[in-house]
PDB file of N, CA and C in Angstrom:
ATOM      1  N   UNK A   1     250.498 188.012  46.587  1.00  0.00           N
ATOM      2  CA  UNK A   1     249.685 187.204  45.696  1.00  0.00           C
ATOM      3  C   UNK A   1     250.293 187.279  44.299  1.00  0.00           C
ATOM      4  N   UNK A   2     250.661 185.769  43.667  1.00  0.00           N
ATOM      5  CA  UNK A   2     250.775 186.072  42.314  1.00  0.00           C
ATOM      6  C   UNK A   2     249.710 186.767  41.523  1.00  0.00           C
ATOM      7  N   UNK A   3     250.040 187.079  40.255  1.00  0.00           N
ATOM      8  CA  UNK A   3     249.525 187.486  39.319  1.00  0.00           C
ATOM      9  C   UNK A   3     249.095 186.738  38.379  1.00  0.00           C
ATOM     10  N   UNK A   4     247.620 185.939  37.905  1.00  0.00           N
ATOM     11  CA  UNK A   4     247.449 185.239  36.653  1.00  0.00           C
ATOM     12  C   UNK A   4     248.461 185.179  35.968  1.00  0.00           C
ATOM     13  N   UNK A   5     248.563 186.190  35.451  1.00  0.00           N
ATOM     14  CA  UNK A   5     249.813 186.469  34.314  1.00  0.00           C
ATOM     15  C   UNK A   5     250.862 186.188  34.718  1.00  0.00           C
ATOM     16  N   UNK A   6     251.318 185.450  35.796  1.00  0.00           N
ATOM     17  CA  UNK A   6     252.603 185.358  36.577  1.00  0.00           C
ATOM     18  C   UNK A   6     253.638 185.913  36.518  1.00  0.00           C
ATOM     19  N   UNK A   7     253.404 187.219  36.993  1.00  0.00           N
ATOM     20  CA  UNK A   7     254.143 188.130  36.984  1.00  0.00           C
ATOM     21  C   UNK A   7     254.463 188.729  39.046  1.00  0.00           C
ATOM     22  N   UNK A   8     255.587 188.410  39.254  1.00  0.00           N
ATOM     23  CA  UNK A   8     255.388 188.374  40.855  1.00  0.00           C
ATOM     24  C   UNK A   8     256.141 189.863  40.971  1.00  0.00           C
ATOM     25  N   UNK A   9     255.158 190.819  42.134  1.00  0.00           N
ATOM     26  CA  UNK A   9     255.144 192.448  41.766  1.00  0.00           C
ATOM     27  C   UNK A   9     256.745 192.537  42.134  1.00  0.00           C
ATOM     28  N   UNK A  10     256.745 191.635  43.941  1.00  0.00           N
ATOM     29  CA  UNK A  10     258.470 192.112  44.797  1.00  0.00           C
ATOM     30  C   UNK A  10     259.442 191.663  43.305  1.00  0.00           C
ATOM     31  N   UNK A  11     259.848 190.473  42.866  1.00  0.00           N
ATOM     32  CA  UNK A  11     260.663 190.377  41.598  1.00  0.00           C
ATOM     33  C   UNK A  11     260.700 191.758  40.847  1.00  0.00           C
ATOM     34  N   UNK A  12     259.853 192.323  40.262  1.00  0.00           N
ATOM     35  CA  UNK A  12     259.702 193.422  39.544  1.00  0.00           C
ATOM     36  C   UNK A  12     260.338 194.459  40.099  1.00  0.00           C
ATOM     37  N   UNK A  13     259.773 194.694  41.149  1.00  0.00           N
ATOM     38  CA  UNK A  13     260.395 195.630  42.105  1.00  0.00           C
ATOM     39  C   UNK A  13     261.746 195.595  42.349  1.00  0.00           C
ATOM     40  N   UNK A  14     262.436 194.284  42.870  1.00  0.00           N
ATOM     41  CA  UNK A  14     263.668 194.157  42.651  1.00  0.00           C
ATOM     42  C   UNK A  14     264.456 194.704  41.505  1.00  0.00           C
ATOM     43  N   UNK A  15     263.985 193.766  40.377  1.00  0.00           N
ATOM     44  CA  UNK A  15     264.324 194.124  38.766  1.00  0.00           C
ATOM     45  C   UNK A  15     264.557 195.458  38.935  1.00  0.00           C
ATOM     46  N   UNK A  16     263.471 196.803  38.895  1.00  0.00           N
ATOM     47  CA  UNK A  16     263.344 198.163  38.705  1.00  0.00           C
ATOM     48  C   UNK A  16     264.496 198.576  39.525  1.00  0.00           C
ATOM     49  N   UNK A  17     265.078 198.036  41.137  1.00  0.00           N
ATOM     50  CA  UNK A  17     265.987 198.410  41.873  1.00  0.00           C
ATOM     51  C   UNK A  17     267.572 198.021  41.249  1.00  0.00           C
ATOM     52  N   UNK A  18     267.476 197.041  40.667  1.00  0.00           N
ATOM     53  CA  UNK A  18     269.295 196.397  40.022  1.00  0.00           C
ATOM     54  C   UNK A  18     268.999 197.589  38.567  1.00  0.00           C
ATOM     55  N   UNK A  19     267.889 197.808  38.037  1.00  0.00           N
ATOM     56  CA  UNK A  19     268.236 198.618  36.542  1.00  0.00           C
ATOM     57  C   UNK A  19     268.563 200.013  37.049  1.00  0.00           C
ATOM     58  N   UNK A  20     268.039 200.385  37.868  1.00  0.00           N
ATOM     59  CA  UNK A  20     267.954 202.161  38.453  1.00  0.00           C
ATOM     60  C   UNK A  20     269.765 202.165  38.951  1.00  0.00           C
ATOM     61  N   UNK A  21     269.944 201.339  39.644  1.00  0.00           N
ATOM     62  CA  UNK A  21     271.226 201.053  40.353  1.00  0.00           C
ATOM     63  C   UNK A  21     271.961 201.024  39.239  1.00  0.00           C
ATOM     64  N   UNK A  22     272.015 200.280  38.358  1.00  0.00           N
ATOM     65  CA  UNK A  22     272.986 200.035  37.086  1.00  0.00           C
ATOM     66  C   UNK A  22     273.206 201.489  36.314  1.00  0.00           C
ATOM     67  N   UNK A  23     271.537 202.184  35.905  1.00  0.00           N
ATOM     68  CA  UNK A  23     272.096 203.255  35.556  1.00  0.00           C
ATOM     69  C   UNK A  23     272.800 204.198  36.260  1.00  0.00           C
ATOM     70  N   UNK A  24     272.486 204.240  37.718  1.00  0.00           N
ATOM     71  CA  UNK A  24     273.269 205.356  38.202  1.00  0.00           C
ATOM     72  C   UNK A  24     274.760 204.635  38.252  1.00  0.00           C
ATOM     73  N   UNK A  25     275.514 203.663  38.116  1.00  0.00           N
ATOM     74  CA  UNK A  25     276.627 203.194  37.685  1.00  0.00           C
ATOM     75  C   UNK A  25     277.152 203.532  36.550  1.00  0.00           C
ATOM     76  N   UNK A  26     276.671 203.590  35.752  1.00  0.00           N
ATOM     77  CA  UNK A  26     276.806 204.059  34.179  1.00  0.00           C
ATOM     78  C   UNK A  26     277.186 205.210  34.097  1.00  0.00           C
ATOM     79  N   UNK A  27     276.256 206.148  34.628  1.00  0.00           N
ATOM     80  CA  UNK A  27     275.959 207.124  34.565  1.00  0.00           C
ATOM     81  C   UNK A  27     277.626 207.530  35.772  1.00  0.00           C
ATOM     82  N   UNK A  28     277.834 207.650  36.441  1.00  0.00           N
ATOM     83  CA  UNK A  28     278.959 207.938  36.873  1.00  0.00           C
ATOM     84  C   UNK A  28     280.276 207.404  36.537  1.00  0.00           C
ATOM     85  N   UNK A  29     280.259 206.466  35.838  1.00  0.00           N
ATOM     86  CA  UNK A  29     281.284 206.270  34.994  1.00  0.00           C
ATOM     87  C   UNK A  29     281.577 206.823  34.276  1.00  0.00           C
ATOM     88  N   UNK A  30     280.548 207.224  33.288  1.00  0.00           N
ATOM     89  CA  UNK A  30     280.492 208.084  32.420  1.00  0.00           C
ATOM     90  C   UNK A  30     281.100 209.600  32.684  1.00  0.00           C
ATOM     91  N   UNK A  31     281.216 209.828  33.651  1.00  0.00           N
ATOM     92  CA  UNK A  31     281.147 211.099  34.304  1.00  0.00           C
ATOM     93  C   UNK A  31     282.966 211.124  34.741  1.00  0.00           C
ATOM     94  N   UNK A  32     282.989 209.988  35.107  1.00  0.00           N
ATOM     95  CA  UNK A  32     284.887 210.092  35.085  1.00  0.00           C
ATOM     96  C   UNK A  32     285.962 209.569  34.656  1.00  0.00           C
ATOM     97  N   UNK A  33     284.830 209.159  33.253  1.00  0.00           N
ATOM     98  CA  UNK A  33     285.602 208.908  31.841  1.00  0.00           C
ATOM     99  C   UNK A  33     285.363 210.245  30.877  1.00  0.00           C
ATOM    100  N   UNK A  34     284.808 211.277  30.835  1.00  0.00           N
ATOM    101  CA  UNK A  34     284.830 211.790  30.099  1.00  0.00           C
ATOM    102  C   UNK A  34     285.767 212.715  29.619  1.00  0.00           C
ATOM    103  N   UNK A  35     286.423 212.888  30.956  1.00  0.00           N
ATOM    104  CA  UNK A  35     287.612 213.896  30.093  1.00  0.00           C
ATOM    105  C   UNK A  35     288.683 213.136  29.971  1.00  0.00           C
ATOM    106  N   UNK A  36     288.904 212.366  30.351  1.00  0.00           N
ATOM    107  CA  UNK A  36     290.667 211.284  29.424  1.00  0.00           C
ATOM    108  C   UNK A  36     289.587 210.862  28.404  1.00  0.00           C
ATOM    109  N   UNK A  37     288.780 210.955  27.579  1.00  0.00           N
ATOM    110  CA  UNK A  37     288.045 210.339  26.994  1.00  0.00           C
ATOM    111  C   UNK A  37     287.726 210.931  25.458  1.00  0.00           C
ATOM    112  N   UNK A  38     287.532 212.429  26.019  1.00  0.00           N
ATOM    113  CA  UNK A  38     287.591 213.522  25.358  1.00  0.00           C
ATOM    114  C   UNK A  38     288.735 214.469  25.127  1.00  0.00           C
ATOM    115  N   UNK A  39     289.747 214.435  25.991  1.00  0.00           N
ATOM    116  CA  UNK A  39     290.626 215.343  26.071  1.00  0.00           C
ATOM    117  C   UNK A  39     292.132 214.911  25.563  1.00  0.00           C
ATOM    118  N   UNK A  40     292.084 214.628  24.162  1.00  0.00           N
ATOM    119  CA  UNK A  40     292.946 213.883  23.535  1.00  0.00           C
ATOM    120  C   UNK A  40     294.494 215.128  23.400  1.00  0.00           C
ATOM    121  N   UNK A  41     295.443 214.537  23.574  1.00  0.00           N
ATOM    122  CA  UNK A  41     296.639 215.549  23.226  1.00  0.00           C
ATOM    123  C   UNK A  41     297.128 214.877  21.988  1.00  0.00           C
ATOM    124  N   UNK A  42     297.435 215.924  21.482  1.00  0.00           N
ATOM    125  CA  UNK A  42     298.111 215.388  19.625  1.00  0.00           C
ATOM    126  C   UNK A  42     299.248 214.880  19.740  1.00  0.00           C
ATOM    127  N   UNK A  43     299.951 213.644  19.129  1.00  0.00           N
ATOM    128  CA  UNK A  43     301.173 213.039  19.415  1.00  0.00           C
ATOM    129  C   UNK A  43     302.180 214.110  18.855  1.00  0.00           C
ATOM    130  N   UNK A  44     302.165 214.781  17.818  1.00  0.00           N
ATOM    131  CA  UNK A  44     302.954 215.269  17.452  1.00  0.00           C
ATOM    132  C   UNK A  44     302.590 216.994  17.123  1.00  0.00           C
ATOM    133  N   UNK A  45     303.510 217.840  16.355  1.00  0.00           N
ATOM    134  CA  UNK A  45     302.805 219.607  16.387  1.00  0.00           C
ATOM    135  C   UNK A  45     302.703 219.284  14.598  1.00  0.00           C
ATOM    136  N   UNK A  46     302.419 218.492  13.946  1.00  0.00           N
ATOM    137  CA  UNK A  46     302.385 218.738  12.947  1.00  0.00           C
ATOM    138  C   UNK A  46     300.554 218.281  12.597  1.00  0.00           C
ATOM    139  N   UNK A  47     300.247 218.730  10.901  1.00  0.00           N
ATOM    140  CA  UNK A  47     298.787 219.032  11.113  1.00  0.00           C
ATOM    141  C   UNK A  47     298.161 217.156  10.684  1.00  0.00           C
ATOM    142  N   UNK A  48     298.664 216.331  11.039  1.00  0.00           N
ATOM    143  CA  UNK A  48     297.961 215.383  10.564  1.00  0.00           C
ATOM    144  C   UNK A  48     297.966 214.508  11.995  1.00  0.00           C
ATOM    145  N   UNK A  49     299.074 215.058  13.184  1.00  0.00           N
ATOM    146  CA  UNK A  49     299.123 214.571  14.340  1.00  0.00           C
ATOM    147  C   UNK A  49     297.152 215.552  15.112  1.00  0.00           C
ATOM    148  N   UNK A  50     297.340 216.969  14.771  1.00  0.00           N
ATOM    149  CA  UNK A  50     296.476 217.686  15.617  1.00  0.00           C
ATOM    150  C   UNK A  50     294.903 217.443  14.903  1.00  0.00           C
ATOM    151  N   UNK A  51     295.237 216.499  13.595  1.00  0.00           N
ATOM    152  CA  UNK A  51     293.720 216.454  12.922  1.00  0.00           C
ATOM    153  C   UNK A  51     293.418 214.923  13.588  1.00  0.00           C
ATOM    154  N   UNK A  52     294.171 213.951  13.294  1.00  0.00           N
ATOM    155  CA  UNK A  52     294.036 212.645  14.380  1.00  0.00           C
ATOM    156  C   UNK A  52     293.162 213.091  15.686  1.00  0.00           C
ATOM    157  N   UNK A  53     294.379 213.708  16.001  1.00  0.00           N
ATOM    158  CA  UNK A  53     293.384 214.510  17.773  1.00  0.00           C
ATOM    159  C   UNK A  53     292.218 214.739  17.473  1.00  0.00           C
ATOM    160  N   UNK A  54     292.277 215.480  17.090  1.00  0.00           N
ATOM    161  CA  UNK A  54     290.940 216.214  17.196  1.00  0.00           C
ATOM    162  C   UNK A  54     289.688 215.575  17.082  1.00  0.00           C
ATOM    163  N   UNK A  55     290.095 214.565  16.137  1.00  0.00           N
ATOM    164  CA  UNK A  55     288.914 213.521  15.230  1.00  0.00           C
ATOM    165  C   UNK A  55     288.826 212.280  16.414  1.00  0.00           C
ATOM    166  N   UNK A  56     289.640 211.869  16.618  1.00  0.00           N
ATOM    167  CA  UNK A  56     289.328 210.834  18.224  1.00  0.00           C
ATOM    168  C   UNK A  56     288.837 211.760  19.455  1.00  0.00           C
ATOM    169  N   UNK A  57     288.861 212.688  19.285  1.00  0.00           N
ATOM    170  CA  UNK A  57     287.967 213.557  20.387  1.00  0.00           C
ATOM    171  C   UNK A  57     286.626 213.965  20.412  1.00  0.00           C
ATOM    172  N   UNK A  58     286.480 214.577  18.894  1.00  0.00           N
ATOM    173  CA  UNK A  58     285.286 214.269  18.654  1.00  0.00           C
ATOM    174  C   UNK A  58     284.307 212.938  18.940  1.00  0.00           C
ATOM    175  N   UNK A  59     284.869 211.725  18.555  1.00  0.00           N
ATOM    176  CA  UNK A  59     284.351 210.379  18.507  1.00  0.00           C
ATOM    177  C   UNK A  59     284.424 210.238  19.630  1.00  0.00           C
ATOM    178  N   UNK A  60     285.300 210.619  20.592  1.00  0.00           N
ATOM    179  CA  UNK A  60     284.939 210.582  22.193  1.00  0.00           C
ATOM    180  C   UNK A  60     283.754 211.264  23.069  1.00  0.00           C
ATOM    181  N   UNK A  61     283.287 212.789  22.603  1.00  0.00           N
ATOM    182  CA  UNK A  61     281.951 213.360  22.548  1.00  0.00           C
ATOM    183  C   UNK A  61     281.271 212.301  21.835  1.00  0.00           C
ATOM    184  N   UNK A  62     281.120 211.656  20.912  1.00  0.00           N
ATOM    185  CA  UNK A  62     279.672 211.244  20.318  1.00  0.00           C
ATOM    186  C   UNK A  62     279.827 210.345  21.034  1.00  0.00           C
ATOM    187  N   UNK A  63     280.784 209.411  21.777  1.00  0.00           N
ATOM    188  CA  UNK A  63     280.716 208.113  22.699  1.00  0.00           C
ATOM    189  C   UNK A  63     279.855 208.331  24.091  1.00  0.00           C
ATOM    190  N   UNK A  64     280.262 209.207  24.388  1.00  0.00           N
ATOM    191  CA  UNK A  64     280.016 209.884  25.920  1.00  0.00           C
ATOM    192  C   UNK A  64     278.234 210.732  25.420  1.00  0.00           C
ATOM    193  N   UNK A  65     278.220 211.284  24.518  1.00  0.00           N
ATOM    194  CA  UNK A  65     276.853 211.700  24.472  1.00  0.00           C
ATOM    195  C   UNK A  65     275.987 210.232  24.139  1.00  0.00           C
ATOM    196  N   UNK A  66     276.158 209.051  23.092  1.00  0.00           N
ATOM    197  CA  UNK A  66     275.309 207.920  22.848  1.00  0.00           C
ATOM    198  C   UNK A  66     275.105 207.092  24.359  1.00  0.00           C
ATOM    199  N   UNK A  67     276.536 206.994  25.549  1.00  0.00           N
ATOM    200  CA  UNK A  67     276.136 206.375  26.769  1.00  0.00           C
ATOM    201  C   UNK A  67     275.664 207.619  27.857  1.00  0.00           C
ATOM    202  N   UNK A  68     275.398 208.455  27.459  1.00  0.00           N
ATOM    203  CA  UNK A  68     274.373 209.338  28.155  1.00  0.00           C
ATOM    204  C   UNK A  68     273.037 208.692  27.758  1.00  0.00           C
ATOM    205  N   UNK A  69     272.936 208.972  26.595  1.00  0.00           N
ATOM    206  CA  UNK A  69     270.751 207.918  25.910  1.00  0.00           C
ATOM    207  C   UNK A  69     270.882 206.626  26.672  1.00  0.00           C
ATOM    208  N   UNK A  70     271.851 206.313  26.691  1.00  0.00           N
ATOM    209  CA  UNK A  70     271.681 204.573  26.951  1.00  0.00           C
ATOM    210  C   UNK A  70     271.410 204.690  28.654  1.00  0.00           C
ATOM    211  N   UNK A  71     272.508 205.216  29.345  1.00  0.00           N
ATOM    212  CA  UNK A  71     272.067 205.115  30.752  1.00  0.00           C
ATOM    213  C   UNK A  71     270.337 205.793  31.003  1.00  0.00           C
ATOM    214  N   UNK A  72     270.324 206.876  30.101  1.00  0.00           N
ATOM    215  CA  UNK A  72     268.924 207.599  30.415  1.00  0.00           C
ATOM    216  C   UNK A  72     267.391 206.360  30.145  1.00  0.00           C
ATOM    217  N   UNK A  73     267.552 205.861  28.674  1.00  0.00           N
ATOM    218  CA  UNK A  73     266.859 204.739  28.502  1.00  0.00           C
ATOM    219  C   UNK A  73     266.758 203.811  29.860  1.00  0.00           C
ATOM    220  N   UNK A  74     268.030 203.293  30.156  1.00  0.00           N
ATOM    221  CA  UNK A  74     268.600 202.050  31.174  1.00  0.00           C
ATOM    222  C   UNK A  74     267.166 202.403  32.495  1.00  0.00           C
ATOM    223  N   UNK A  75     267.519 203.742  32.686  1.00  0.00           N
ATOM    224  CA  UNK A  75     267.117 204.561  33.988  1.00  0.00           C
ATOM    225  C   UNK A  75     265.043 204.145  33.387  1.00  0.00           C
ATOM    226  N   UNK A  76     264.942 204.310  32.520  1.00  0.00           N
ATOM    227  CA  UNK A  76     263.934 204.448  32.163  1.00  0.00           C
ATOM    228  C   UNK A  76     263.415 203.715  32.326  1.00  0.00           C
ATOM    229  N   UNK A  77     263.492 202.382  31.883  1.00  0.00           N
ATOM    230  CA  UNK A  77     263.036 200.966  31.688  1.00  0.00           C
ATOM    231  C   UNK A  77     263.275 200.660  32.973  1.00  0.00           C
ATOM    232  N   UNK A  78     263.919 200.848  34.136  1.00  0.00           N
ATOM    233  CA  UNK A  78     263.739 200.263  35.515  1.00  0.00           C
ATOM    234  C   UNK A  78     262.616 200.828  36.167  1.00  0.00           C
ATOM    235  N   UNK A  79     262.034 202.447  35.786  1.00  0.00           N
ATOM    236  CA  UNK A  79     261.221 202.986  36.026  1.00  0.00           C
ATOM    237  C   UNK A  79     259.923 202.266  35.518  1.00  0.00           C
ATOM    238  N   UNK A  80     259.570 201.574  34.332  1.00  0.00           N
ATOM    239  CA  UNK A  80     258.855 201.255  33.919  1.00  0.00           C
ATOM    240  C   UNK A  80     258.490 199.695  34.576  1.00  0.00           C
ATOM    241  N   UNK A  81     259.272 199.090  35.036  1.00  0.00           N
ATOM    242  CA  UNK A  81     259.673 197.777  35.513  1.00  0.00           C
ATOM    243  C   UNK A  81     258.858 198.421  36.701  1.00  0.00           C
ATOM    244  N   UNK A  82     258.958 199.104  37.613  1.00  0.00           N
ATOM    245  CA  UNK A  82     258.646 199.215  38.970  1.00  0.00           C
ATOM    246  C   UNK A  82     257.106 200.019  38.728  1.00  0.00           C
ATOM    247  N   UNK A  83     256.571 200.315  37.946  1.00  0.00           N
ATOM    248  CA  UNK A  83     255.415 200.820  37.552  1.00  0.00           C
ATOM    249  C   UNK A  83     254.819 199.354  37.559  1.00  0.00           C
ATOM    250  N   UNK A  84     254.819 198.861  36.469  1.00  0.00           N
ATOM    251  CA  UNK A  84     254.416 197.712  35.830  1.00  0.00           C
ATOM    252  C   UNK A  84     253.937 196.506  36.980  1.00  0.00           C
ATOM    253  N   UNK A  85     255.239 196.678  38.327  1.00  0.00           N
ATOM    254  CA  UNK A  85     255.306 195.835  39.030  1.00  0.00           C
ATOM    255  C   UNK A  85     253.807 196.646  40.170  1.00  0.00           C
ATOM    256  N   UNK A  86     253.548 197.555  39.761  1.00  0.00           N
ATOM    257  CA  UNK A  86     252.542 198.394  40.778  1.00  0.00           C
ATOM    258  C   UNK A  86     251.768 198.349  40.119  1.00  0.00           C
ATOM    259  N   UNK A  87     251.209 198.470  38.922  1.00  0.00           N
ATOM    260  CA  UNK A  87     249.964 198.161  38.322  1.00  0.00           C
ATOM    261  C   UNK A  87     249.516 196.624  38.436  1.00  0.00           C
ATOM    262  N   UNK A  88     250.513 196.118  38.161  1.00  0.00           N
ATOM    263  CA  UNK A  88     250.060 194.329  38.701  1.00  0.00           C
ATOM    264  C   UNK A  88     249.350 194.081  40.118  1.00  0.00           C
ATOM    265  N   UNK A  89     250.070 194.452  40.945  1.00  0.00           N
ATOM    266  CA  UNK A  89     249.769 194.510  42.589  1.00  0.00           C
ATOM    267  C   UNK A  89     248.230 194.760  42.725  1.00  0.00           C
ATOM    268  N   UNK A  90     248.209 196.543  42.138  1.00  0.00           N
ATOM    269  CA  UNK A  90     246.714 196.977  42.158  1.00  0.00           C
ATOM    270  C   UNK A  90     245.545 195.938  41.097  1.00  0.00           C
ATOM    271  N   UNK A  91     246.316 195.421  40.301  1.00  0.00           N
ATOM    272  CA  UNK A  91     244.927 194.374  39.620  1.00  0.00           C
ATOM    273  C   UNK A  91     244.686 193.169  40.784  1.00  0.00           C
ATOM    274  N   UNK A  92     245.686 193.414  41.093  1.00  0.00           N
ATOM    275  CA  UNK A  92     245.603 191.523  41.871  1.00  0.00           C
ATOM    276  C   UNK A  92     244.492 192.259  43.251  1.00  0.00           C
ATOM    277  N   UNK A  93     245.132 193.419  43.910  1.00  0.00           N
ATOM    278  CA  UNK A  93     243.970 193.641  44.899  1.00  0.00           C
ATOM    279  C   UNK A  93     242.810 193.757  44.370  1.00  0.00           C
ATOM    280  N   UNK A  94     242.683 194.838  43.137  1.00  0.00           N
ATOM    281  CA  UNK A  94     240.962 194.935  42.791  1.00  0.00           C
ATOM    282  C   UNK A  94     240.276 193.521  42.632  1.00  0.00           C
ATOM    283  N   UNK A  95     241.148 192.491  41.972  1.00  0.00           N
ATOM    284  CA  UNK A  95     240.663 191.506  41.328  1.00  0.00           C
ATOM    285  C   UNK A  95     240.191 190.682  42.681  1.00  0.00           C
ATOM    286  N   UNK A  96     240.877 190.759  43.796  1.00  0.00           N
ATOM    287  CA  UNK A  96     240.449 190.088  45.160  1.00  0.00           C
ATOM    288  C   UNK A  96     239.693 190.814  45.251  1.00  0.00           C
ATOM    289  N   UNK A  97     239.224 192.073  45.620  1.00  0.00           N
ATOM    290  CA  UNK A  97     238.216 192.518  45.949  1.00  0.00           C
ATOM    291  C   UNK A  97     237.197 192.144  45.503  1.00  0.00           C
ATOM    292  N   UNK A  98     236.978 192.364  44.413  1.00  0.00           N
ATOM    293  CA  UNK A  98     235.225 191.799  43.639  1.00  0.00           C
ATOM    294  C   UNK A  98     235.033 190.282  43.875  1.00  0.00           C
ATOM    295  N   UNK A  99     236.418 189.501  43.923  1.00  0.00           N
ATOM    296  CA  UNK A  99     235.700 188.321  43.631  1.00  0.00           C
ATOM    297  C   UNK A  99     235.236 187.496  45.112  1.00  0.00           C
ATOM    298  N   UNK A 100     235.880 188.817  46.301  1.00  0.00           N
ATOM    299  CA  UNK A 100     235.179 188.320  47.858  1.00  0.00           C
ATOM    300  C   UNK A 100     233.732 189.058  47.419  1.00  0.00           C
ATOM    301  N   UNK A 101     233.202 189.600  46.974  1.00  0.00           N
ATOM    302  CA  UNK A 101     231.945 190.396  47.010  1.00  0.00           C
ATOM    303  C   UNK A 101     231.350 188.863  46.745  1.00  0.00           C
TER     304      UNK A 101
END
Protein backbone atom coordinates (compact mmCIF):
# COMPACT_ATOMS: atom_id res chain seq x y z
CA UNK A 1 0.00 0.00 0.00
CA UNK A 2 1.18 3.44 -0.83
CA UNK A 3 1.66 5.95 1.62
CA UNK A 4 -0.51 9.38 1.55
CA UNK A 5 2.66 10.97 1.67
CA UNK A 6 3.78 8.90 -1.27
CA UNK A 7 6.36 7.49 -0.01
CA UNK A 8 6.51 3.64 -1.32
CA UNK A 9 8.18 1.52 1.88
CA UNK A 10 9.94 -1.57 -0.89
CA UNK A 11 11.66 1.78 -2.87
CA UNK A 12 12.98 2.86 0.53
CA UNK A 13 14.02 -0.32 1.37
CA UNK A 14 15.80 -0.70 -1.78
CA UNK A 15 17.32 2.92 -1.38
CA UNK A 16 18.61 1.81 2.41
CA UNK A 17 20.09 -1.53 0.46
CA UNK A 18 22.23 0.52 -2.65
CA UNK A 19 23.40 3.22 0.43
CA UNK A 20 24.51 0.33 3.03
CA UNK A 21 26.12 -1.44 -0.10
CA UNK A 22 27.87 1.79 -1.25
CA UNK A 23 29.20 2.31 2.14
CA UNK A 24 30.56 -0.96 2.61
CA UNK A 25 32.32 -0.13 -0.92
CA UNK A 26 33.82 2.89 0.39
CA UNK A 27 34.61 1.65 3.23
CA UNK A 28 36.89 -1.09 1.71
CA UNK A 29 38.41 0.98 -0.56
CA UNK A 30 39.36 2.92 1.86
CA UNK A 31 40.97 0.13 3.51
CA UNK A 32 43.30 -0.66 0.42
CA UNK A 33 44.11 2.70 -0.26
CA UNK A 34 45.41 3.52 2.83
CA UNK A 35 48.78 2.59 2.93
CA UNK A 36 50.10 3.73 -0.75
CA UNK A 37 48.09 6.58 0.48
CA UNK A 38 49.79 7.18 3.61
CA UNK A 39 53.02 5.63 3.19
CA UNK A 40 54.82 8.25 1.23
CA UNK A 41 58.77 7.65 0.52
CA UNK A 42 60.82 10.96 0.29
CA UNK A 43 62.16 11.59 -3.28
CA UNK A 44 65.27 12.56 -2.11
CA UNK A 45 67.66 12.23 1.65
CA UNK A 46 67.76 15.79 1.90
CA UNK A 47 65.44 17.79 4.55
CA UNK A 48 63.03 19.53 2.23
CA UNK A 49 62.59 16.10 0.15
CA UNK A 50 61.70 14.19 3.87
CA UNK A 51 59.51 17.39 5.01
CA UNK A 52 57.43 17.18 1.49
CA UNK A 53 56.98 13.45 2.66
CA UNK A 54 56.01 13.71 5.52
CA UNK A 55 53.47 16.61 4.93
CA UNK A 56 51.66 14.58 1.94
CA UNK A 57 51.39 11.82 4.44
CA UNK A 58 50.01 13.51 6.88
CA UNK A 59 47.28 14.96 4.34
CA UNK A 60 46.92 11.35 3.42
CA UNK A 61 45.82 10.45 7.26
CA UNK A 62 43.44 13.44 7.32
CA UNK A 63 42.06 12.07 3.74
CA UNK A 64 41.57 8.54 4.90
CA UNK A 65 40.30 9.66 8.44
CA UNK A 66 37.51 12.53 6.63
CA UNK A 67 36.38 9.23 4.13
CA UNK A 68 36.11 7.17 7.21
CA UNK A 69 32.99 10.09 8.59
CA UNK A 70 31.76 10.07 5.19
CA UNK A 71 31.38 6.27 4.62
CA UNK A 72 30.18 6.12 8.46
CA UNK A 73 27.51 9.03 7.74
CA UNK A 74 26.85 7.18 4.06
CA UNK A 75 26.21 3.88 6.33
CA UNK A 76 24.02 5.96 8.42
CA UNK A 77 21.62 7.59 6.25
CA UNK A 78 20.84 4.12 4.51
CA UNK A 79 20.06 3.04 8.01
CA UNK A 80 17.77 5.81 8.40
CA UNK A 81 16.24 5.31 4.84
CA UNK A 82 15.25 1.70 5.86
CA UNK A 83 13.80 2.85 9.26
CA UNK A 84 11.83 5.55 7.71
CA UNK A 85 10.76 3.03 5.05
CA UNK A 86 9.37 0.85 8.30
CA UNK A 87 7.78 3.50 10.08
CA UNK A 88 5.78 4.34 6.90
CA UNK A 89 4.64 0.64 6.41
CA UNK A 90 3.53 0.58 10.20
CA UNK A 91 1.38 3.97 9.66
CA UNK A 92 -0.12 2.67 6.54
CA UNK A 93 -1.14 -0.69 8.54
CA UNK A 94 -2.39 1.19 11.71
CA UNK A 95 -4.03 3.68 9.45
CA UNK A 96 -5.92 0.53 7.65
CA UNK A 97 -6.69 -0.76 10.70
CA UNK A 98 -8.91 1.95 12.30
CA UNK A 99 -10.32 3.00 9.26
CA UNK A 100 -11.83 -0.94 8.69
CA UNK A 101 -13.18 -0.47 12.35
Amino acid sequence: MTSPLMAAAPVLAASSGFESAGAATMAGTMAGAAEPVTAIIPPGADDASVAAAAGTAARGVEMIATLTQLSTVRELFGATIGASGAAYTATDVIGAAILSV
